[in-house]
C-alpha atoms as a PDB file:
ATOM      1  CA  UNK A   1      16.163  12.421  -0.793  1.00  0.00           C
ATOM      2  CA  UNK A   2      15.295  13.371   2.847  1.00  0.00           C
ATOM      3  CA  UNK A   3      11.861  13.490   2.071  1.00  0.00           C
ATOM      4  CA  UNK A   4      10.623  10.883   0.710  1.00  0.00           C
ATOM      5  CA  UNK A   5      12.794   8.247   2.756  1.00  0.00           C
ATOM      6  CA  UNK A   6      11.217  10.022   5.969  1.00  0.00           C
ATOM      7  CA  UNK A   7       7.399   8.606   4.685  1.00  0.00           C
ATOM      8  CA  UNK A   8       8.685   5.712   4.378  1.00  0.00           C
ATOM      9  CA  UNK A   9       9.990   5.414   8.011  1.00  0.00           C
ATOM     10  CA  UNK A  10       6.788   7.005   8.682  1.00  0.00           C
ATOM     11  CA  UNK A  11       5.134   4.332   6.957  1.00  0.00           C
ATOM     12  CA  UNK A  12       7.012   1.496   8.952  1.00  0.00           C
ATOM     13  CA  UNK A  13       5.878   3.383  12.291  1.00  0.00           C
ATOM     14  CA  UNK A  14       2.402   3.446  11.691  1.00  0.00           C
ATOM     15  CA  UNK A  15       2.663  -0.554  11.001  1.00  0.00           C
ATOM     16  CA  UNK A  16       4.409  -1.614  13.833  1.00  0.00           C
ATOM     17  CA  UNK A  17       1.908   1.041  15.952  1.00  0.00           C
ATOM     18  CA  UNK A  18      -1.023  -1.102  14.103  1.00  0.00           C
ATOM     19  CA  UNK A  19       0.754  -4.429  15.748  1.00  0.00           C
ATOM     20  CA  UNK A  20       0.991  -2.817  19.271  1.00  0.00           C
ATOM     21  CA  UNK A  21      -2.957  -1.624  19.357  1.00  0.00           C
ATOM     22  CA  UNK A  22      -3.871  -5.089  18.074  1.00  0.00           C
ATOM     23  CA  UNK A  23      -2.177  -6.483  21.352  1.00  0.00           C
ATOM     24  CA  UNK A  24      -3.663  -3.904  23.636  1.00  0.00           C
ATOM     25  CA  UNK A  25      -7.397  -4.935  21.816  1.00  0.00           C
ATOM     26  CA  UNK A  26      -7.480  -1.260  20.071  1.00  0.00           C
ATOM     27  CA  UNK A  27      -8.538  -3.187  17.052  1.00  0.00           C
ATOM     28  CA  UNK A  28     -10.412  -0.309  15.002  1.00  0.00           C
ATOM     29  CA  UNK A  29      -7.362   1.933  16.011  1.00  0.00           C
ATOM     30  CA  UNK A  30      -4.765  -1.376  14.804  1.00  0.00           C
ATOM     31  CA  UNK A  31      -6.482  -1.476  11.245  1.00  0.00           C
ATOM     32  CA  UNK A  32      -6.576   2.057  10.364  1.00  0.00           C
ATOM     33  CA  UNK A  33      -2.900   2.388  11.364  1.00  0.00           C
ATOM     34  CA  UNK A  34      -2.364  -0.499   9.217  1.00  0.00           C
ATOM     35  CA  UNK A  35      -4.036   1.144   6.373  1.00  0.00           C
ATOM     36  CA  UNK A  36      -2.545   4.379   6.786  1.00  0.00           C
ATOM     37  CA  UNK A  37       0.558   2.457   6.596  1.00  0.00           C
ATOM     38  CA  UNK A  38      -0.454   1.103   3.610  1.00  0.00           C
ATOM     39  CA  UNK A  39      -1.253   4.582   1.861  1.00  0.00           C
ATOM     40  CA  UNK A  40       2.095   6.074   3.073  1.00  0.00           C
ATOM     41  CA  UNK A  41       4.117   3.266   1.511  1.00  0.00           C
ATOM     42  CA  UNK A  42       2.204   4.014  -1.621  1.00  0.00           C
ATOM     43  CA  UNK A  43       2.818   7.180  -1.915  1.00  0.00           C
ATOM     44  CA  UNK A  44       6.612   7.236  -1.110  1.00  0.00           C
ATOM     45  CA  UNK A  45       8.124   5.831  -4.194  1.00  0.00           C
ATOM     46  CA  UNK A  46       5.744   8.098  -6.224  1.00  0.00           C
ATOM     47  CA  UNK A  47       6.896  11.418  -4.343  1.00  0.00           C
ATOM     48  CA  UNK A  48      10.623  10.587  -5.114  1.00  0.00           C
ATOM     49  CA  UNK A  49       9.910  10.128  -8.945  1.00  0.00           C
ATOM     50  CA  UNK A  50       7.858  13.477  -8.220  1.00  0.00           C
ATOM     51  CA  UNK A  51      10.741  15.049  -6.819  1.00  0.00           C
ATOM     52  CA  UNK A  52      13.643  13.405  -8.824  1.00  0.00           C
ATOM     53  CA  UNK A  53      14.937  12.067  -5.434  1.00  0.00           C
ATOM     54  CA  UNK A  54      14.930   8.429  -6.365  1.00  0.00           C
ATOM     55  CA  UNK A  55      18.348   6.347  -4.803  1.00  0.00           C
ATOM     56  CA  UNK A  56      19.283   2.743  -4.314  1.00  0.00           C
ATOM     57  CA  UNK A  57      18.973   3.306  -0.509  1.00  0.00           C
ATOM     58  CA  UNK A  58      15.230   4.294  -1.211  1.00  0.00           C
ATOM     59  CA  UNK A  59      14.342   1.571  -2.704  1.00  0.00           C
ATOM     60  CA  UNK A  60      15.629  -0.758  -0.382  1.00  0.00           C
ATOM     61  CA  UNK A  61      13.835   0.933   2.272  1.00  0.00           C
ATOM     62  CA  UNK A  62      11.122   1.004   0.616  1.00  0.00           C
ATOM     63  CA  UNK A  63      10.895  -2.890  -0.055  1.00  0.00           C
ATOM     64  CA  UNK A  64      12.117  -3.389   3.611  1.00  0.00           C
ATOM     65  CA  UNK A  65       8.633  -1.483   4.877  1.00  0.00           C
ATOM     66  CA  UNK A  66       6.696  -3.592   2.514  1.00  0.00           C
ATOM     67  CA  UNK A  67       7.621  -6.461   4.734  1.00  0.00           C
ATOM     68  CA  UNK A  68       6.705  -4.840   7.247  1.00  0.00           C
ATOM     69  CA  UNK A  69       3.236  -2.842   6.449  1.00  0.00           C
ATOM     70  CA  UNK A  70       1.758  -5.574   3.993  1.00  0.00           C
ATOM     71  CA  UNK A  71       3.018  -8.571   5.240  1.00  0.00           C
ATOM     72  CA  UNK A  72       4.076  -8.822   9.294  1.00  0.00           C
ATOM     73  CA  UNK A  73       1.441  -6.104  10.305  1.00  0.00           C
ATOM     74  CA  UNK A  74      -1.514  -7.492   9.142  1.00  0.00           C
ATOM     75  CA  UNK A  75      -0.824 -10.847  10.029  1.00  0.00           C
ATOM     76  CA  UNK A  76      -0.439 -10.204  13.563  1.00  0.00           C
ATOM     77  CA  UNK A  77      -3.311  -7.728  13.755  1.00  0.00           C
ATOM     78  CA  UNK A  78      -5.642 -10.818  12.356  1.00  0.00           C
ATOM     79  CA  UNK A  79      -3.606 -13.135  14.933  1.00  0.00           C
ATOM     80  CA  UNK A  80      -4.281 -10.728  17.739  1.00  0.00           C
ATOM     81  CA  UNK A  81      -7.972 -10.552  16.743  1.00  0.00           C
ATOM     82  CA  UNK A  82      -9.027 -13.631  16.040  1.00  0.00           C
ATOM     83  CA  UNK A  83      -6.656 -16.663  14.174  1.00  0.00           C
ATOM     84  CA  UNK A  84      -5.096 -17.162  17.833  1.00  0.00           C
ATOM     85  CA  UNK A  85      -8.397 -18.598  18.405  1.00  0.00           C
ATOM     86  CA  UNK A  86      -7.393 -21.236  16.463  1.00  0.00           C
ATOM     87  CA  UNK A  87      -4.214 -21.971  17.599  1.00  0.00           C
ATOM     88  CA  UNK A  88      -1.207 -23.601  16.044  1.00  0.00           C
ATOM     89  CA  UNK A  89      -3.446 -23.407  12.848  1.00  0.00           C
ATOM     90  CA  UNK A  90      -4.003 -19.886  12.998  1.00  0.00           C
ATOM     91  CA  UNK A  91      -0.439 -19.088  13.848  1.00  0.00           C
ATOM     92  CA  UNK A  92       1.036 -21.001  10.747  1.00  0.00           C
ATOM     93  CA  UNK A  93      -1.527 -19.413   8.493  1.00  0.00           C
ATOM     94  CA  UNK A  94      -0.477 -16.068   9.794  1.00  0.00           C
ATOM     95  CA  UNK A  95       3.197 -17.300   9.284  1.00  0.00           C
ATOM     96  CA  UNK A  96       2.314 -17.938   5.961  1.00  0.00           C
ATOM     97  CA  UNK A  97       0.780 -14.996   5.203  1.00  0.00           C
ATOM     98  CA  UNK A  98       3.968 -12.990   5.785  1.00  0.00           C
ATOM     99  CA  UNK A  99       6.305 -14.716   4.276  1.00  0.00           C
ATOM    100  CA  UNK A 100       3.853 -15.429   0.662  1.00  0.00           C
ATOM    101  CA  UNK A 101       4.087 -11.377   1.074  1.00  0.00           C
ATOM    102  CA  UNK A 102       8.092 -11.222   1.213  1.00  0.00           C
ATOM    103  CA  UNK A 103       8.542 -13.377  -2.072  1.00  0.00           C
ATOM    104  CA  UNK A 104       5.624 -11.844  -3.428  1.00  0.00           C
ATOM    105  CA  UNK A 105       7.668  -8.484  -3.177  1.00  0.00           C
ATOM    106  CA  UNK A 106      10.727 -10.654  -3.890  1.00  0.00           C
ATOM    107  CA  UNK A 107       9.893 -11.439  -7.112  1.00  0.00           C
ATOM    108  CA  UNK A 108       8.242  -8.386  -7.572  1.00  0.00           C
ATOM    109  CA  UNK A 109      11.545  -6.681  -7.601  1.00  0.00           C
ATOM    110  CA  UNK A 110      12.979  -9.583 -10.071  1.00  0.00           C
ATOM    111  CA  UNK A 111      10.443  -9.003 -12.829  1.00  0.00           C
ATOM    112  CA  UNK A 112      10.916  -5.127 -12.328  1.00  0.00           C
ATOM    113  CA  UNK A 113      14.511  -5.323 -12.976  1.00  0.00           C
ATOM    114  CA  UNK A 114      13.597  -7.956 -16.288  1.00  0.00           C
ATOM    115  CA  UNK A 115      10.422  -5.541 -17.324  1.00  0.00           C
ATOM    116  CA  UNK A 116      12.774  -5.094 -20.785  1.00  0.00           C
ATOM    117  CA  UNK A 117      12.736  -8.532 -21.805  1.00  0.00           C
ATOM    118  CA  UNK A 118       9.414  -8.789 -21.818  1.00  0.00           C
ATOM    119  CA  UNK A 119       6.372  -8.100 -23.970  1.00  0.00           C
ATOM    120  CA  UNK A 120       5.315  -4.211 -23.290  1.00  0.00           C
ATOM    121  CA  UNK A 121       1.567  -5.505 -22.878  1.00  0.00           C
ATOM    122  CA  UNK A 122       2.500  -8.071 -19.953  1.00  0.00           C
ATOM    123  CA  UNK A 123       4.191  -5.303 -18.166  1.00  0.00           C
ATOM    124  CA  UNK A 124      -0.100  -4.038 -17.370  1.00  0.00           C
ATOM    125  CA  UNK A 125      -0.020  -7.219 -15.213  1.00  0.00           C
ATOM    126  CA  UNK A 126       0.568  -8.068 -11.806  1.00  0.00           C
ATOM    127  CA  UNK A 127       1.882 -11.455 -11.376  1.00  0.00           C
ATOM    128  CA  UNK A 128      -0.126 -12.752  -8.494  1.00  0.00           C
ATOM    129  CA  UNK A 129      -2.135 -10.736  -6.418  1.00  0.00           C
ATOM    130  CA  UNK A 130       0.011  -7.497  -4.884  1.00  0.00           C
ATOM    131  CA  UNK A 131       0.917  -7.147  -1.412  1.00  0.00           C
ATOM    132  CA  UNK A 132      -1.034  -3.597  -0.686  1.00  0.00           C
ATOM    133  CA  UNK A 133      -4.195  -5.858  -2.372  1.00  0.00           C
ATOM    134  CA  UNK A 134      -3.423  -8.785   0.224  1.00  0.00           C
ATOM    135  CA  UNK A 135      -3.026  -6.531   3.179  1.00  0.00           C
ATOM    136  CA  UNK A 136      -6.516  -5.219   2.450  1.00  0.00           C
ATOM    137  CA  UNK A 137      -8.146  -8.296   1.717  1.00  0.00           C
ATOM    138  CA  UNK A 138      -6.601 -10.606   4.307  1.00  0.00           C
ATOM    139  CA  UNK A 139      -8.127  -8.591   7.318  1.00  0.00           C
ATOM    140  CA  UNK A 140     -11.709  -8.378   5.531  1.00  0.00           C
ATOM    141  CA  UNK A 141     -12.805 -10.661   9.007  1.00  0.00           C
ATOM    142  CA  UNK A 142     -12.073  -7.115  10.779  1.00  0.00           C
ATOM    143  CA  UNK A 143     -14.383  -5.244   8.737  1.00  0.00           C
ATOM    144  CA  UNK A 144     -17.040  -7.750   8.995  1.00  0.00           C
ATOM    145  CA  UNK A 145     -16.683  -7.656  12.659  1.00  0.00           C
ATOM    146  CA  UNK A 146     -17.138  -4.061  12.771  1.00  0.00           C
ATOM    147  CA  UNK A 147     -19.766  -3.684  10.641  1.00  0.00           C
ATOM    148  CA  UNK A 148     -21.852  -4.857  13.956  1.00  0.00           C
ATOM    149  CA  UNK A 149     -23.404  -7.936  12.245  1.00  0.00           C
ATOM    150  CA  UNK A 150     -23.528  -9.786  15.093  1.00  0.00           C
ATOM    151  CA  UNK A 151     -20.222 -12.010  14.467  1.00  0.00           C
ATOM    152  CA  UNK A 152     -18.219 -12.547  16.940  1.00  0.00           C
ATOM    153  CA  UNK A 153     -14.577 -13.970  17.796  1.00  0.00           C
ATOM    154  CA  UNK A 154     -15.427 -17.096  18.115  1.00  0.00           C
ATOM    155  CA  UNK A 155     -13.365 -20.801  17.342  1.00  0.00           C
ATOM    156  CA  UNK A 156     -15.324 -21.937  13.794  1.00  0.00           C
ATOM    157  CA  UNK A 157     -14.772 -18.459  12.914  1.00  0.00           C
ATOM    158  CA  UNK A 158     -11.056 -18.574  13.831  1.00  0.00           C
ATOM    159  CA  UNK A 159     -10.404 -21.820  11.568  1.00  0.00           C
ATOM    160  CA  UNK A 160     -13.175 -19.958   8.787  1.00  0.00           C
ATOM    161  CA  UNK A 161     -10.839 -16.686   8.990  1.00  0.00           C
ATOM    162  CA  UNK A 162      -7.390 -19.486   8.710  1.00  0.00           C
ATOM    163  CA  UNK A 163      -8.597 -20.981   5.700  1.00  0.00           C
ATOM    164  CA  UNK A 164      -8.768 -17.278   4.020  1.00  0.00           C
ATOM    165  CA  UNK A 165      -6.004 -16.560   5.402  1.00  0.00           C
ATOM    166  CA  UNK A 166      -3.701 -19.842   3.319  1.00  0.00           C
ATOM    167  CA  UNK A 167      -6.005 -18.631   0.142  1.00  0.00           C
ATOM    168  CA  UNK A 168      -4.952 -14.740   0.260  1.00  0.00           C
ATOM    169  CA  UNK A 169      -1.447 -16.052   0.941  1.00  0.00           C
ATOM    170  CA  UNK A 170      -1.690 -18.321  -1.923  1.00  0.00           C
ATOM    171  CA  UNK A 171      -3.181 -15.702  -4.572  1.00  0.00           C
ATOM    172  CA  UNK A 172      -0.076 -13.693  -3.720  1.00  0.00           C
ATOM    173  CA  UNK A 173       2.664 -15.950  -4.676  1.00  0.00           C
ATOM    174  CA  UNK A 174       0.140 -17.375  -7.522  1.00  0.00           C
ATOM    175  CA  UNK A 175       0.924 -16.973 -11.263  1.00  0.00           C
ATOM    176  CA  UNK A 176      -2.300 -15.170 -11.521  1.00  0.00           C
ATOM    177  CA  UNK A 177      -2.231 -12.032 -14.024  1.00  0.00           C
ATOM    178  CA  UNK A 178      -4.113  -9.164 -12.155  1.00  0.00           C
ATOM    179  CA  UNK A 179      -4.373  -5.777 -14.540  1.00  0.00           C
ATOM    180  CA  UNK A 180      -2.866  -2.814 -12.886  1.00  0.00           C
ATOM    181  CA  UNK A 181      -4.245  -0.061 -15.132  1.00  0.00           C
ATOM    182  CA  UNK A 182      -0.749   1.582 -14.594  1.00  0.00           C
ATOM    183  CA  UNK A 183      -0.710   2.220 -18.200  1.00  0.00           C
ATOM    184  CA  UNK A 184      -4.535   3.190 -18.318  1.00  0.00           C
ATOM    185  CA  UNK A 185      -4.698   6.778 -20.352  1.00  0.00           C
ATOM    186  CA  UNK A 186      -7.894   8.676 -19.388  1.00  0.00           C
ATOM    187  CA  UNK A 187     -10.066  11.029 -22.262  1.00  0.00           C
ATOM    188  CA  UNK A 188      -9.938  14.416 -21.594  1.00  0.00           C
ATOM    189  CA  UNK A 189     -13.511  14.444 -21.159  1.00  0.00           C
ATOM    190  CA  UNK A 190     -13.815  11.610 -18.423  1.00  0.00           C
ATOM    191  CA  UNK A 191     -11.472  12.878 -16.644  1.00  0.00           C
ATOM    192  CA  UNK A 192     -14.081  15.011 -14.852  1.00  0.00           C
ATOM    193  CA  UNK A 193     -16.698  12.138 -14.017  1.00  0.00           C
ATOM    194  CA  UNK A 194     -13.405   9.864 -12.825  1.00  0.00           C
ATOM    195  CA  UNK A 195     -12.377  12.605  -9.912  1.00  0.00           C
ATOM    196  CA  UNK A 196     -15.612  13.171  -8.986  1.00  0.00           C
ATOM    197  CA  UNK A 197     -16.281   8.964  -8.725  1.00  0.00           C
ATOM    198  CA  UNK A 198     -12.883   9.244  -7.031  1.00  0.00           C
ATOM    199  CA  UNK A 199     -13.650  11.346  -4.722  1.00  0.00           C
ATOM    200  CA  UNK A 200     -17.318   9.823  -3.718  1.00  0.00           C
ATOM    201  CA  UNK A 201     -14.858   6.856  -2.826  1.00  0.00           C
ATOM    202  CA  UNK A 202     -13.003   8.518  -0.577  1.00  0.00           C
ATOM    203  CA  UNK A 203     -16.044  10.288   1.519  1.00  0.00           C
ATOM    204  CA  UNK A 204     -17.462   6.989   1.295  1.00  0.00           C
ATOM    205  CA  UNK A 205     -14.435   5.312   2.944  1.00  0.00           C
ATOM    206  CA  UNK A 206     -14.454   8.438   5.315  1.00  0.00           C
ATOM    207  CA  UNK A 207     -18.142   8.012   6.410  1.00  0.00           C
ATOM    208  CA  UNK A 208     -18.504   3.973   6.184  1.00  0.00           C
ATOM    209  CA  UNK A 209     -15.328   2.651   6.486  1.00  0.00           C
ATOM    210  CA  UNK A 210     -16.197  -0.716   7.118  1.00  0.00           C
ATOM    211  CA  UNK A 211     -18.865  -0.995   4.654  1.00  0.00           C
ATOM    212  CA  UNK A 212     -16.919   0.556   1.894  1.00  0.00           C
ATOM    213  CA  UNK A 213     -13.664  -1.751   2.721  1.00  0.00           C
ATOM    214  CA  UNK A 214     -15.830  -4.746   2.476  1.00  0.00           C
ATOM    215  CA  UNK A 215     -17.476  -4.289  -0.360  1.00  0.00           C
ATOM    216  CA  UNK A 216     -13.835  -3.489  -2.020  1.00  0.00           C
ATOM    217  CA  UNK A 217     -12.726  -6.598  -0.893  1.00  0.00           C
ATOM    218  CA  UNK A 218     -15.269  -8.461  -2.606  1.00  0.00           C
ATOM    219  CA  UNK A 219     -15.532  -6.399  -5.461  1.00  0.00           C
ATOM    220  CA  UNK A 220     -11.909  -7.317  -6.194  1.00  0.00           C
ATOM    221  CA  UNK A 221     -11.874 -10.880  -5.878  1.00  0.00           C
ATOM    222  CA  UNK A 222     -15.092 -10.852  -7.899  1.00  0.00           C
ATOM    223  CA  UNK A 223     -12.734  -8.429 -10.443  1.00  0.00           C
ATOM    224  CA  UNK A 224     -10.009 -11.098 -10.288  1.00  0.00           C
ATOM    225  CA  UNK A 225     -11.617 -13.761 -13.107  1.00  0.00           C
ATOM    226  CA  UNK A 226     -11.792 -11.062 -15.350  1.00  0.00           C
ATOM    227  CA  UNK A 227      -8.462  -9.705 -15.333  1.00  0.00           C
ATOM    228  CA  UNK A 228      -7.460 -13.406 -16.070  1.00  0.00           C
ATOM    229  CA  UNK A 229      -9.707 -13.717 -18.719  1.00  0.00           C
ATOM    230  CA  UNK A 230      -8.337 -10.474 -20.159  1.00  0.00           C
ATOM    231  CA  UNK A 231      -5.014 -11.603 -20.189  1.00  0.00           C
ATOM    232  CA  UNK A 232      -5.661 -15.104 -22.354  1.00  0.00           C
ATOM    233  CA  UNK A 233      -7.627 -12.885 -24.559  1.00  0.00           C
ATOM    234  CA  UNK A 234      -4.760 -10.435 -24.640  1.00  0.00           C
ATOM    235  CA  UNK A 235      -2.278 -13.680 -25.384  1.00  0.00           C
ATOM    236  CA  UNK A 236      -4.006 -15.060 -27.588  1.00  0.00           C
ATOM    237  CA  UNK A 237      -4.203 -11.731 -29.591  1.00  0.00           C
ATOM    238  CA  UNK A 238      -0.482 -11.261 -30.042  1.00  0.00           C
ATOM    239  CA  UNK A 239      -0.295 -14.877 -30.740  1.00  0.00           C
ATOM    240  CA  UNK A 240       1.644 -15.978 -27.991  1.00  0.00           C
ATOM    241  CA  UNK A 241       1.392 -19.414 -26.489  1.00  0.00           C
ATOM    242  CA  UNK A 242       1.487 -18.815 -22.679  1.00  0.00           C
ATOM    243  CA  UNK A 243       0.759 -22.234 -20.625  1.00  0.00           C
ATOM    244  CA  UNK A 244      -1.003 -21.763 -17.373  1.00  0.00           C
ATOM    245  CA  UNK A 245       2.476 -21.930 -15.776  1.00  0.00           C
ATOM    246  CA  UNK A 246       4.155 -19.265 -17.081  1.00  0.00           C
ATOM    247  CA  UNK A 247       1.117 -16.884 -17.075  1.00  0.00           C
ATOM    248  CA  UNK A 248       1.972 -13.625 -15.963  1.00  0.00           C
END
């Protein structure tokens, strides 16, 4: 169990190291430690499964760094950046931000622990957008920055980046169904073209960063229509009646 508990205070390191290069204006350094973050936590819960080292004590550690990576370390990176620009706005939409990403993983949690009362097809869905997917998306004012555009830190951009801010906060504790494709099951013969597509992905994160990371960010909010339109589709299908309340 030593294992994959230590990537997980690994995890928790490189987030709070994110928050302390955002304050000494390391900015590129801040969001790549927030990313990396971001992968480690990913990875933990998977390598104890792997390794048949799951406990109770993981998993609260491992919802503990969530906080922490998805939710309390980007918010202050942006803050540090540019939403303290803004002020007392841009401090309560950072606020915001990290605590829609604690009951987001809240509930999270809940449903987990409920996944056997519900319909087998629902468990494919998020419910609201997931905190690794907010993390990402909430600092896409970063990337835009460093893609040398000639934007700069300025006041109307502070109040632009607070208003995305409140909306990525919002999509996480929203009732929106985003597809996970955890239960996705790949042909044997595209598995091949998938590792290599994989793979470009990763070179091209490598070698543009902040091109690749923006156009991910808008590729999934453009992707996030769909998976809602995929989901009354999918209701509709097994003949459920699911009002716009209870979707997800």
């Amino acid at each position: 169990m030593v294992l994959p508990n230590l990537v997980t205070v690994l995890a928790i390191c490189a987030g709070l190291s994110g928050i302390r290069f955002a304050f000494e204006n390391r900015f590129e350094t801040a969001v790549v430690m927030v990313l990396l973050a971001a992968f480690l936590d990913g990875i933990d819960g998977r390598l104890a499964r792997m390794l048949k080292a799951t406990s109770k004590f993981g998993a609260q550690m491992d919802s503990l760094a969530d906080i922490v990576n998805f939710g309390v370390a980007p918010a202050l990176v942006l803050y540090a950046f540019l939403l303290d620009r803004a002020g007392s706005p841009g401090w309560i939409a950072a606020l915001l931000f990290a605590i829609a990403c604690g009951l987001r993983l809240a509930r999270f949690n809940v449903l987990d622990d409920e996944k056997a009362e519900r319909p087998i097809w629902q468990s494919e869905y998020f419910v609201g957008v997931p905190a690794p997917a907010g993390a990402v998306l909430v600092m896409l004012p970063l990337y835009l920055y460093f893609l040398r555009l000639g934007l700069e830190p300025s006041r109307p951009a502070a109040f632009v980046a607070t208003g995305f801010t409140i909306l990525v906060a919002f999509l996480l504790v929203s009732r929106l169904p985003v597809y996970s494709g955890k239960s996705v099951k790949i042909p044997g013969d595209r598995v091949l073209p998938i590792i290599l597509a994989v793979v470009l992905y990763i070179l091209l994160l490598m070698t543009y960063p902040w091109y690749t990371l923006t156009a991910s960010v808008a590729g999934y909010l453009v992707f996030l229509p769909f998976s809602v339109r995929a989901y009354s589709k999918r209701a509709k299908l097994e003949g459920e009646k699911v009002p716009p309340s209870d979707i997800g």
